[in-house]
N, C-alpha and C. Protein backbone atom coordinates (compact mmCIF):
# COMPACT_ATOMS: atom_id res chain seq x y z
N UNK A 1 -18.97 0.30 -9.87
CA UNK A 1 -18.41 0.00 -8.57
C UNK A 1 -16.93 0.33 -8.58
N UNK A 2 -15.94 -0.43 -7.47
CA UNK A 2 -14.86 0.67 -7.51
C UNK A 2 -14.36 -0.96 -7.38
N UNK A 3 -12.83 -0.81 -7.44
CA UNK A 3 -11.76 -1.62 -7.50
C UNK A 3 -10.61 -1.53 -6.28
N UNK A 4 -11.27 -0.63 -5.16
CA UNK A 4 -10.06 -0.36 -4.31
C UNK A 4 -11.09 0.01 -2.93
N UNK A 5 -10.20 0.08 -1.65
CA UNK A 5 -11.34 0.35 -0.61
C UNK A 5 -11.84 1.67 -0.50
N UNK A 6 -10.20 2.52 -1.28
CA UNK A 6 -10.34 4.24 -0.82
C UNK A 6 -11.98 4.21 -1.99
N UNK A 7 -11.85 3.82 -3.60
CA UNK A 7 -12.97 4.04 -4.23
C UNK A 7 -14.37 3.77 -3.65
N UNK A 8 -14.47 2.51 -2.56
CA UNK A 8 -15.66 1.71 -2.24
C UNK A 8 -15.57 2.56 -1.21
N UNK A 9 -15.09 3.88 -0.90
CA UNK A 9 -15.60 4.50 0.30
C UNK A 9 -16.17 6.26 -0.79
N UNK A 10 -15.33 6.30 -1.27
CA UNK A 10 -15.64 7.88 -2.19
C UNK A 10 -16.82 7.49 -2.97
N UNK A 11 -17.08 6.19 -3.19
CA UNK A 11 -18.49 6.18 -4.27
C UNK A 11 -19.67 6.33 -3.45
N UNK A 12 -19.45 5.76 -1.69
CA UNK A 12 -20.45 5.69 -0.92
C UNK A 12 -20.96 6.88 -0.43
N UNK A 13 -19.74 7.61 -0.07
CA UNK A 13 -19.68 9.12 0.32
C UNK A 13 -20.34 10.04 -0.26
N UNK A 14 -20.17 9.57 -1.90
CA UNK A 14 -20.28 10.63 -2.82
C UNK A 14 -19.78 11.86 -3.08
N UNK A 15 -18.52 12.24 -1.88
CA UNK A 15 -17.41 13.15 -2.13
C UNK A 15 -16.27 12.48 -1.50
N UNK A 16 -15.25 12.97 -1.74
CA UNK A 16 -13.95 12.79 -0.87
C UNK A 16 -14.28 13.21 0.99
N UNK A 17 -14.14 12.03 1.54
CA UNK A 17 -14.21 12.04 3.03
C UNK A 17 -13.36 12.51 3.93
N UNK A 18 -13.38 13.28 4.84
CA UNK A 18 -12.29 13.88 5.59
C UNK A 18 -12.13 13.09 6.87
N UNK A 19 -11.12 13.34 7.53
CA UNK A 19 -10.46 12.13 8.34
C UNK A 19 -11.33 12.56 9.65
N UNK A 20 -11.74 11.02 9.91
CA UNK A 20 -12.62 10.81 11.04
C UNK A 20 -13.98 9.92 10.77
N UNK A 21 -14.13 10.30 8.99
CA UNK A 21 -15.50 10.04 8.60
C UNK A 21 -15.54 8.24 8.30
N UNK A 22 -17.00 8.03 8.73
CA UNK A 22 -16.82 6.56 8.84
C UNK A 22 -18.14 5.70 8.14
N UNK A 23 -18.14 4.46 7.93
CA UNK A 23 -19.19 4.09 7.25
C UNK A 23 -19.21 2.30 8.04
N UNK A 24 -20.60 1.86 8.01
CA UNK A 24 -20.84 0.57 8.60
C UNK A 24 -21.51 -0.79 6.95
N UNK A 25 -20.73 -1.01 6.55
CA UNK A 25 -21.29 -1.72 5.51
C UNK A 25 -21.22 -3.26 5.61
N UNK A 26 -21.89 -4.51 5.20
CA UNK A 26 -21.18 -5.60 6.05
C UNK A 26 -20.82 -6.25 6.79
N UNK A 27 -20.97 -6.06 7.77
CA UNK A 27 -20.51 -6.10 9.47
C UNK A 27 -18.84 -5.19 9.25
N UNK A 28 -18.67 -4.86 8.19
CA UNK A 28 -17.54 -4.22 8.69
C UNK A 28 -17.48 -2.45 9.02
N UNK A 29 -16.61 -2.14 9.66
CA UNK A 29 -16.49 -0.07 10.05
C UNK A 29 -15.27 -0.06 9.35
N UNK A 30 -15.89 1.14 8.85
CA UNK A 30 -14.33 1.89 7.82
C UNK A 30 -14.13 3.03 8.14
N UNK A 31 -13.31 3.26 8.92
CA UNK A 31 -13.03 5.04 9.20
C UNK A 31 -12.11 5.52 8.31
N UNK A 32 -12.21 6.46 7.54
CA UNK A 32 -11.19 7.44 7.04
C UNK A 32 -9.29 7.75 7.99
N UNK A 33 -9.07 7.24 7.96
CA UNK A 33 -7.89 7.78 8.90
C UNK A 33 -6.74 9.19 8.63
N UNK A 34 -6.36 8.75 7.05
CA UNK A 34 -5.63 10.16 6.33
C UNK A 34 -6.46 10.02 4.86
N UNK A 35 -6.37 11.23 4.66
CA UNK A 35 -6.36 12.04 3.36
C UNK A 35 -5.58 13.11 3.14
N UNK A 36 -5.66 13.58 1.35
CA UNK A 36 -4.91 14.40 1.09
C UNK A 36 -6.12 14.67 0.16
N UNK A 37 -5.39 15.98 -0.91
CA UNK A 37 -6.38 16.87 -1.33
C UNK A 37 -7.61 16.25 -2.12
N UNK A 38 -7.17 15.09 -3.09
CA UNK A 38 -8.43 14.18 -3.90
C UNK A 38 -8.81 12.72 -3.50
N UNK A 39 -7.63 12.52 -2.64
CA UNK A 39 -7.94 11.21 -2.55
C UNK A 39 -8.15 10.00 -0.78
N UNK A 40 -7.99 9.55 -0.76
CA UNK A 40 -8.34 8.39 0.59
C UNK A 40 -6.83 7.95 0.77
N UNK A 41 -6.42 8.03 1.77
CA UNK A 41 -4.85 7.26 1.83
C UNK A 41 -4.80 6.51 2.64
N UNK A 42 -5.24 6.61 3.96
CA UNK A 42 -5.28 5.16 5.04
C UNK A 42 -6.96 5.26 5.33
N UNK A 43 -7.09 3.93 5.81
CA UNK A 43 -8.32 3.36 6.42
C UNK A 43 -8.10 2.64 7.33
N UNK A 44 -9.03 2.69 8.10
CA UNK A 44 -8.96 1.54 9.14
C UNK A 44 -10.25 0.70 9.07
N UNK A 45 -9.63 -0.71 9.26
CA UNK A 45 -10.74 -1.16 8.86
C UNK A 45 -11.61 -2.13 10.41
């Protein structure tokens, strides 16, 4: 499992997510907001 939200979104993904991309886990929505070349930098949660 991951230790961070950007990880608990790239493990779900199973690649690095590009901005826009979103996931429903929880009752909660996580959209991607920024990225850069490897990694997750903002979310919205």
């Amino acid at each position: 499992m991951s230790n961070t939200l950007a990880g608990l979104i790239v493990y779900r993904f199973r690649y690095i997510p590009i901005e826009g991309d979103a996931m429903t886990g929880e009752g909660h929505r996580l959209t991607v907001m920024e990225t850069a070349t490897r990694s997750v930098i903002e979310v919205r949660v």
